[in-house]
PDB file of N, CA and C in Angstrom:
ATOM      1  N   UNK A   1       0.849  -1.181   0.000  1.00  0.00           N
ATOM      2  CA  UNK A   1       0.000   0.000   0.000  1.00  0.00           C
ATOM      3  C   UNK A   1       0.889   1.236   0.000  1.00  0.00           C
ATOM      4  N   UNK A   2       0.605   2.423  -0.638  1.00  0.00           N
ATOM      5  CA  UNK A   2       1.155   3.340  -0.779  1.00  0.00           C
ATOM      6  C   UNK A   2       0.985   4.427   0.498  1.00  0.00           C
ATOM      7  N   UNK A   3       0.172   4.394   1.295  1.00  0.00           N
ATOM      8  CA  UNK A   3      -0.242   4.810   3.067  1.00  0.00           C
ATOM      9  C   UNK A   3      -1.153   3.790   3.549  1.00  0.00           C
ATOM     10  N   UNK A   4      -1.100   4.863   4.828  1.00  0.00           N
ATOM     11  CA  UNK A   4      -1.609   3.504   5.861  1.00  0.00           C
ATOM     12  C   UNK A   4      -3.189   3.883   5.732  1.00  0.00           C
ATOM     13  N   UNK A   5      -3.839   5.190   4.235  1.00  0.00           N
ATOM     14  CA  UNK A   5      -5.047   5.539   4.177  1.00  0.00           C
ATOM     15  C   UNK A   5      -5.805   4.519   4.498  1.00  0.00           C
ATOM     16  N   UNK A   6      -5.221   3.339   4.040  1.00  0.00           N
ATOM     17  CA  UNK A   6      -6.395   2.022   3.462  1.00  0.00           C
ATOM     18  C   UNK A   6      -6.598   1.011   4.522  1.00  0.00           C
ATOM     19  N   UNK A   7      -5.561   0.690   5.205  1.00  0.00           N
ATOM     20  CA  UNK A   7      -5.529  -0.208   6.626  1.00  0.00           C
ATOM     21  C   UNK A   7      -6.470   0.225   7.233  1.00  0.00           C
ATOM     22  N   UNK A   8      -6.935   0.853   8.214  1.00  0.00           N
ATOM     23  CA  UNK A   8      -8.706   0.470   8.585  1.00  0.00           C
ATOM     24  C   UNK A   8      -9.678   0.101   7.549  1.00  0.00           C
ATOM     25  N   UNK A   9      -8.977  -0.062   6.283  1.00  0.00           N
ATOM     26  CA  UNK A   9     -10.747  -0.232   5.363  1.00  0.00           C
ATOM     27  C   UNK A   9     -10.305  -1.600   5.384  1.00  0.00           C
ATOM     28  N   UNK A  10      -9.487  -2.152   5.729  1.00  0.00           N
ATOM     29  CA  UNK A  10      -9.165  -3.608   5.038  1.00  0.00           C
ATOM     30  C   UNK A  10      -8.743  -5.084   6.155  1.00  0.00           C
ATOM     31  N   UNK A  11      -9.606  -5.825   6.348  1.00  0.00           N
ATOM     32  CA  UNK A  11      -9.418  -6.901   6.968  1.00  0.00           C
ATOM     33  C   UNK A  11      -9.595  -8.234   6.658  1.00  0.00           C
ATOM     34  N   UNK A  12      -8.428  -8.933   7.529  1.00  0.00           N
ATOM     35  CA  UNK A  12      -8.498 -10.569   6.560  1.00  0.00           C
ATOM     36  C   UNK A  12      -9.648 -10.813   6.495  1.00  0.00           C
ATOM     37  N   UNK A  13      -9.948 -11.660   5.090  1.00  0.00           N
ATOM     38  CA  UNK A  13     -11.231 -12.119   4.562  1.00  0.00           C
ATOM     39  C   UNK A  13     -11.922 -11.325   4.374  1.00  0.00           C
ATOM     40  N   UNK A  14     -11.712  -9.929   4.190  1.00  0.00           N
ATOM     41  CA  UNK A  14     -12.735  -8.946   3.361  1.00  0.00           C
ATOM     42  C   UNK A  14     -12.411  -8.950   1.983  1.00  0.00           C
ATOM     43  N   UNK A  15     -12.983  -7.939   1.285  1.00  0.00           N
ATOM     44  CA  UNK A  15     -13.320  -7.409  -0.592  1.00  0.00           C
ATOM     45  C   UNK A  15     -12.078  -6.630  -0.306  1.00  0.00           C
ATOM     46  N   UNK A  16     -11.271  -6.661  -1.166  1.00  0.00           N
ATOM     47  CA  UNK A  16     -10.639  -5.289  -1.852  1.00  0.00           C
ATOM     48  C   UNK A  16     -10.437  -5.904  -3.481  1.00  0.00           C
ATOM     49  N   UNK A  17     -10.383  -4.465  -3.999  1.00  0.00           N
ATOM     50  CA  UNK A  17     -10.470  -4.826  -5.772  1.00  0.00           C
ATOM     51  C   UNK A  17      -9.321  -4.028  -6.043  1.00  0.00           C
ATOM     52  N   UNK A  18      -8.938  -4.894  -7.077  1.00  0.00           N
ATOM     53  CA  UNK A  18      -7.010  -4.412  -7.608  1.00  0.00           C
ATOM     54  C   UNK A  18      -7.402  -4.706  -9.113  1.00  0.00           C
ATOM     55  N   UNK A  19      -7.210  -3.078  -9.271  1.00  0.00           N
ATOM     56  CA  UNK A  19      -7.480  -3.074 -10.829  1.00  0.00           C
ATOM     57  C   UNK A  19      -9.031  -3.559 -11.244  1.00  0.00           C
ATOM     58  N   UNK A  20      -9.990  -3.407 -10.423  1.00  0.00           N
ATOM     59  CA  UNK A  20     -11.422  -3.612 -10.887  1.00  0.00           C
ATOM     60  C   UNK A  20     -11.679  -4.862 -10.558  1.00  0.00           C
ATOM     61  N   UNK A  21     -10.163  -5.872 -10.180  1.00  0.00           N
ATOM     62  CA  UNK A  21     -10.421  -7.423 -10.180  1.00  0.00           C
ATOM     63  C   UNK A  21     -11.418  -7.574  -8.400  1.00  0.00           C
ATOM     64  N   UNK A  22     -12.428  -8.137  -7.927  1.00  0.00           N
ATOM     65  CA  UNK A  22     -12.847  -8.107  -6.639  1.00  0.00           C
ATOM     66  C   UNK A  22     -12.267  -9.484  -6.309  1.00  0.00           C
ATOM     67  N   UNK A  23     -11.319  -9.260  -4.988  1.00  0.00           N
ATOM     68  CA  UNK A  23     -10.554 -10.138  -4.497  1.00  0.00           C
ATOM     69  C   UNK A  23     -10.477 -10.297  -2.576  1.00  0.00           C
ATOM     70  N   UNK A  24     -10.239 -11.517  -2.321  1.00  0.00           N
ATOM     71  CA  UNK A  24     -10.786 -11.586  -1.270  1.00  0.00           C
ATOM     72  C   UNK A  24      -9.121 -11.353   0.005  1.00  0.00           C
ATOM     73  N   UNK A  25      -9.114 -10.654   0.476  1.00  0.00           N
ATOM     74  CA  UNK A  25      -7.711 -10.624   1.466  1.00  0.00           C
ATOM     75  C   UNK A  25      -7.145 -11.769   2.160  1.00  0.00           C
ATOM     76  N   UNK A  26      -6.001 -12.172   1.813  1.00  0.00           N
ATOM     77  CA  UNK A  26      -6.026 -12.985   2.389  1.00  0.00           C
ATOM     78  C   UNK A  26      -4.976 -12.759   3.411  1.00  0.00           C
ATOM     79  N   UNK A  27      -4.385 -11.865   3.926  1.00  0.00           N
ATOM     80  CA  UNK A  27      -3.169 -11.359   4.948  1.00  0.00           C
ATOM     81  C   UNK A  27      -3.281  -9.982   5.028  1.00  0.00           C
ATOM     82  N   UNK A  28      -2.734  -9.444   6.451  1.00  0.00           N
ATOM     83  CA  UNK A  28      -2.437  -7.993   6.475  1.00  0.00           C
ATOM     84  C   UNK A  28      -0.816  -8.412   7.004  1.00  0.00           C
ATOM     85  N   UNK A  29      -0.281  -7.279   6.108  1.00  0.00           N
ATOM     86  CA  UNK A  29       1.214  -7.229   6.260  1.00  0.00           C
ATOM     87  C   UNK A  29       1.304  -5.181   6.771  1.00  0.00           C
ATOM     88  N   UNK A  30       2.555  -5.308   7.600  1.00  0.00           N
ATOM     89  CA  UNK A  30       2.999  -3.793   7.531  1.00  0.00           C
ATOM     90  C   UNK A  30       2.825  -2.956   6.034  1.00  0.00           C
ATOM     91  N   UNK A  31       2.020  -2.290   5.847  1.00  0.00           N
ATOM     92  CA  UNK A  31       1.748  -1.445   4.656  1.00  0.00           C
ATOM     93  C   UNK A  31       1.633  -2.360   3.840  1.00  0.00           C
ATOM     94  N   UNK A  32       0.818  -3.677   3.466  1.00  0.00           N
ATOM     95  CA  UNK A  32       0.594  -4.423   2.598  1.00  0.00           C
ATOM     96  C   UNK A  32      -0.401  -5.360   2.604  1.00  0.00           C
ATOM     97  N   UNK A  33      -0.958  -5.900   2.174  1.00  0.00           N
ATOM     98  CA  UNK A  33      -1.799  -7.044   2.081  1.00  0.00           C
ATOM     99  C   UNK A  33      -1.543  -8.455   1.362  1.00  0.00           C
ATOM    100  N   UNK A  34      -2.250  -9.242   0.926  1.00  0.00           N
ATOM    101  CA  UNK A  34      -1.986 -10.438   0.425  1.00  0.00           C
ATOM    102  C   UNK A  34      -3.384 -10.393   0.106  1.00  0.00           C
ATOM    103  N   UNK A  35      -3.129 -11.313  -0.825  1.00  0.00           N
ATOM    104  CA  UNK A  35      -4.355 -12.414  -1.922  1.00  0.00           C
ATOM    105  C   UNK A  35      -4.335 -13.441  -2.833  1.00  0.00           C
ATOM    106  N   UNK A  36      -4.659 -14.254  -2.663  1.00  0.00           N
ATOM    107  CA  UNK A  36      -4.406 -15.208  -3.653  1.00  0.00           C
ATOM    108  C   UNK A  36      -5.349 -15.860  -4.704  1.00  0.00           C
ATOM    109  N   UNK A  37      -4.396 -15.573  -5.859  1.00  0.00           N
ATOM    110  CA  UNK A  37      -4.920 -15.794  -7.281  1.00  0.00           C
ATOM    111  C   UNK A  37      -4.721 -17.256  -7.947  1.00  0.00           C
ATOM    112  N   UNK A  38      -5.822 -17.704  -8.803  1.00  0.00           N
ATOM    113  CA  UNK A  38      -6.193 -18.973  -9.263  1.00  0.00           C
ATOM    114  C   UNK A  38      -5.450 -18.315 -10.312  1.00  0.00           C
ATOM    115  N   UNK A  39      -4.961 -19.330 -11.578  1.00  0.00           N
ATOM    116  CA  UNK A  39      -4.318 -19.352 -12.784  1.00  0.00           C
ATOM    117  C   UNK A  39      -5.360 -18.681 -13.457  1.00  0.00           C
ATOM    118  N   UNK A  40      -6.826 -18.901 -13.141  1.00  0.00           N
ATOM    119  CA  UNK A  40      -7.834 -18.488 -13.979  1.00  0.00           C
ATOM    120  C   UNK A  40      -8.143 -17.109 -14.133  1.00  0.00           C
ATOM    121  N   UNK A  41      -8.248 -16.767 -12.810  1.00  0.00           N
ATOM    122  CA  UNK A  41      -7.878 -15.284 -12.902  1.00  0.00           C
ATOM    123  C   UNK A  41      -7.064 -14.501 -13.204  1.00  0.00           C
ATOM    124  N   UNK A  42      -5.625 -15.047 -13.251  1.00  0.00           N
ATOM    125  CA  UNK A  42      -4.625 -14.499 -13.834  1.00  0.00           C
ATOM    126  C   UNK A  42      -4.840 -14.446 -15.537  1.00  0.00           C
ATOM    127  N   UNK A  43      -5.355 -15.325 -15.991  1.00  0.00           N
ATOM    128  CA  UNK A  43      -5.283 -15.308 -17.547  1.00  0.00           C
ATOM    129  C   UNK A  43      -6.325 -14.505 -17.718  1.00  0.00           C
ATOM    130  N   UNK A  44      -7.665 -14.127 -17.539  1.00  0.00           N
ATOM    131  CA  UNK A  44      -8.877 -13.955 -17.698  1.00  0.00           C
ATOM    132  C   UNK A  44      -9.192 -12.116 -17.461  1.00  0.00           C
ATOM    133  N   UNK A  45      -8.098 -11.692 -16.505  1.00  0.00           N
ATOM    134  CA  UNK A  45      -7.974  -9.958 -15.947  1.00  0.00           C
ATOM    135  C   UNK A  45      -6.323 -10.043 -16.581  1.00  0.00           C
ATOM    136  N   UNK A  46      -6.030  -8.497 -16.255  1.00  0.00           N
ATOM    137  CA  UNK A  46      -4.938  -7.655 -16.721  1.00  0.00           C
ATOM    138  C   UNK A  46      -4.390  -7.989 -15.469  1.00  0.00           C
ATOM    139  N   UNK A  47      -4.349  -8.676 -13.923  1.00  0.00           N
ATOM    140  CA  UNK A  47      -3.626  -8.985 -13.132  1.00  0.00           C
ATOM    141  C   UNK A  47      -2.615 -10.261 -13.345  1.00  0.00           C
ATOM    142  N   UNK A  48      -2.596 -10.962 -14.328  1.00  0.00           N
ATOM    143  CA  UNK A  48      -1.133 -11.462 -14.983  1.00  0.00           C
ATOM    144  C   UNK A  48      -0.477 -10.677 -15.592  1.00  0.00           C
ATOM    145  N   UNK A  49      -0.877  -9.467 -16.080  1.00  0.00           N
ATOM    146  CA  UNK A  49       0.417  -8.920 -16.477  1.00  0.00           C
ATOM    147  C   UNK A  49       0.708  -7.868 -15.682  1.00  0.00           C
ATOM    148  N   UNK A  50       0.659  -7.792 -13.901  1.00  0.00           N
ATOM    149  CA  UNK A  50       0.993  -6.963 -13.498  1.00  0.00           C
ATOM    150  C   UNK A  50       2.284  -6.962 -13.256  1.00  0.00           C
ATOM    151  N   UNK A  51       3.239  -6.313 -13.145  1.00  0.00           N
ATOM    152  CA  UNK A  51       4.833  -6.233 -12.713  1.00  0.00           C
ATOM    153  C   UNK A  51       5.087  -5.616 -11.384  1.00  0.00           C
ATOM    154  N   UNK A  52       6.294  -6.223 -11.148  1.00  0.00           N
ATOM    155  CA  UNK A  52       6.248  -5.848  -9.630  1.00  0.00           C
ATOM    156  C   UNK A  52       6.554  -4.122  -9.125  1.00  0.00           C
ATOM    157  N   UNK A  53       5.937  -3.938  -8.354  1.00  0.00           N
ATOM    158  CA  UNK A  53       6.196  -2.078  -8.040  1.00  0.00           C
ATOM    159  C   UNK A  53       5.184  -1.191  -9.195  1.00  0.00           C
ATOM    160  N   UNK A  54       4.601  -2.256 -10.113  1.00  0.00           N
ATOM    161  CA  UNK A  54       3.642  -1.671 -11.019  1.00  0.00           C
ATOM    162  C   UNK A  54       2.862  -0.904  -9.997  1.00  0.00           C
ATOM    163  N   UNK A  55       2.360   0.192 -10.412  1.00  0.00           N
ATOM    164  CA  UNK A  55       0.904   0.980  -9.348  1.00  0.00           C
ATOM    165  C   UNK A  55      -0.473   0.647 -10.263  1.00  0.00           C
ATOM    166  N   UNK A  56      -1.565  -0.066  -9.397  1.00  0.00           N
ATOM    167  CA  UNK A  56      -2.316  -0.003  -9.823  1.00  0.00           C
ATOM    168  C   UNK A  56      -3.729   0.538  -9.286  1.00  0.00           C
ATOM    169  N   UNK A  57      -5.116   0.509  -9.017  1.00  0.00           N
ATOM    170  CA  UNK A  57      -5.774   1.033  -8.459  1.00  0.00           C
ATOM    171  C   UNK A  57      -6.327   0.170  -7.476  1.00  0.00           C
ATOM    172  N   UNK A  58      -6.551   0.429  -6.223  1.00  0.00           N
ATOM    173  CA  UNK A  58      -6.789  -0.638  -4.827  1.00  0.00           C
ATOM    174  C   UNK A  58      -7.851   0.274  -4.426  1.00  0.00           C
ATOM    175  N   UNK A  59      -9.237  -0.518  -4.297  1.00  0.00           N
ATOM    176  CA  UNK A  59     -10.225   0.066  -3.677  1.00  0.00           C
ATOM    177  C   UNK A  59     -11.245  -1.021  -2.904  1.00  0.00           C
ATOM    178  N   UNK A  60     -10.873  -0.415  -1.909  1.00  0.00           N
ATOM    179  CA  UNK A  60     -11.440  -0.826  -0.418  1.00  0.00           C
ATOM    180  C   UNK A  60     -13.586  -1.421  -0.444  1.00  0.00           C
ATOM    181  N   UNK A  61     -13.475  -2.667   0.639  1.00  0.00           N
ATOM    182  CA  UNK A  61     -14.929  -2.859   0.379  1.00  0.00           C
ATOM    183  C   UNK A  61     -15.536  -1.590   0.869  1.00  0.00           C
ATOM    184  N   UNK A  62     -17.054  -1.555   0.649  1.00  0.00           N
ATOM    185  CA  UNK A  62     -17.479  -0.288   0.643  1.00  0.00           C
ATOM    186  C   UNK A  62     -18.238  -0.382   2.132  1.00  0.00           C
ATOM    187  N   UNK A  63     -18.487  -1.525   2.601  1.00  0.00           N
ATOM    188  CA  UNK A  63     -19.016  -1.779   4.104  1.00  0.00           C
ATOM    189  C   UNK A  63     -17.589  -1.050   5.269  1.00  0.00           C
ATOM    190  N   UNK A  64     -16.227  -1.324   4.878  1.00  0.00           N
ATOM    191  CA  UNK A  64     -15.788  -1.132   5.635  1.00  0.00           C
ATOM    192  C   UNK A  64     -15.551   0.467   5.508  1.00  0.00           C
ATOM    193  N   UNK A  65     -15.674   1.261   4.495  1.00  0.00           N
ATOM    194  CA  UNK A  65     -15.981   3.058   4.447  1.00  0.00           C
ATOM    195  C   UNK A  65     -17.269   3.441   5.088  1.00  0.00           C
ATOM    196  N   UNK A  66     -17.987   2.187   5.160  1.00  0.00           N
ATOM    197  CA  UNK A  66     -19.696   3.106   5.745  1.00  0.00           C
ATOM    198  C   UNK A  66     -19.161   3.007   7.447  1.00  0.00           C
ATOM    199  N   UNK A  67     -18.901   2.287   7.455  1.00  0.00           N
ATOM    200  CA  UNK A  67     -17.744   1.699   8.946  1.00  0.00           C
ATOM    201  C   UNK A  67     -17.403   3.317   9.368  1.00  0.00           C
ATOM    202  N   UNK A  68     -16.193   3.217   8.855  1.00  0.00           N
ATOM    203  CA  UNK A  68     -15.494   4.641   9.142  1.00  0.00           C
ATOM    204  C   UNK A  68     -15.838   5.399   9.296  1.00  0.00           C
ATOM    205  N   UNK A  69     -16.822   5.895   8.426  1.00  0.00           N
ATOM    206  CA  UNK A  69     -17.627   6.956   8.090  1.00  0.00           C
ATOM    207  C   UNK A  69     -18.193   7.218   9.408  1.00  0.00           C
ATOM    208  N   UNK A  70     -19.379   6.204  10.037  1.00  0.00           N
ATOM    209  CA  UNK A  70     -20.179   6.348  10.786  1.00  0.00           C
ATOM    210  C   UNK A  70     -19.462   6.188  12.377  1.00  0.00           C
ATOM    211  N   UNK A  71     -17.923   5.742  12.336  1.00  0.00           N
ATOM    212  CA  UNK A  71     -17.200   6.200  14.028  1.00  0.00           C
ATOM    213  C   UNK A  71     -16.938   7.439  13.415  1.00  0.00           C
ATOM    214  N   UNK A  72     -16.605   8.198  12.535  1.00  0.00           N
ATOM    215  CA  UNK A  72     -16.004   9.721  12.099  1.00  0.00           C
ATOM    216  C   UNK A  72     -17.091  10.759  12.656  1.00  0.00           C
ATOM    217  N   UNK A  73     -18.421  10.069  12.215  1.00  0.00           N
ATOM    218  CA  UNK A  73     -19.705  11.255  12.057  1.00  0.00           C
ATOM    219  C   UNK A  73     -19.860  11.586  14.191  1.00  0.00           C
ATOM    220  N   UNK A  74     -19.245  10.270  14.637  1.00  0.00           N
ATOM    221  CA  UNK A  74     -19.845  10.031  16.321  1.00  0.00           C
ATOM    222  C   UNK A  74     -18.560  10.802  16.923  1.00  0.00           C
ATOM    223  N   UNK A  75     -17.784  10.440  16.380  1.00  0.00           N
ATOM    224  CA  UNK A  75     -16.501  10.810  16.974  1.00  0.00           C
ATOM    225  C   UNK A  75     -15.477  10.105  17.636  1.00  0.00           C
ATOM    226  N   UNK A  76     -15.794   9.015  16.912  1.00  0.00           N
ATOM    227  CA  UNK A  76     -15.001   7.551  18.088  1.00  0.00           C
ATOM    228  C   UNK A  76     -13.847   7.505  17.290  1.00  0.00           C
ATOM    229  N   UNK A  77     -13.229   8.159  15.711  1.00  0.00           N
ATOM    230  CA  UNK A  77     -12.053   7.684  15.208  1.00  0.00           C
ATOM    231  C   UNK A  77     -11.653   9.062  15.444  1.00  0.00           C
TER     232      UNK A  77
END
């Protein structure tokens, strides 16, 4: 991850989508995540031809922004 913006949106076994692909988490690392991809998906999306340090677009499930949102609006984050 490029900041730590995204770490509260993201927990093992949630949605995040890389490059439009919807993928399921499978690790939280220091500023990083994990997921793991079937061959099928690799051939089938533009995530086989990603390269490493490539930037691509990472967007968070949308349950865990209504999340945020609603400790932000109370004042608990």
């Amino acid at each position: 991850m490029p900041s730590r913006e995204l770490e509260p949106l993201l927990i093992p076994q949630g949605s995040v989508a890389v490059d439009g692909v919807s993928l399921t988490v499978a690790a939280l690392g220091e500023l990083s995540f994990e997921v793991m991809l079937i061959p099928h998906t690799l051939a089938v999306t533009t995530l086989g031809r990603l390269k490493p340090g490539q930037a691509t677009n990472i967007e968070a499930d949308v349950i865990g922004k209504y999340l945020v949102r609603s400790l932000a609006l109370r004042g608990t984050t």
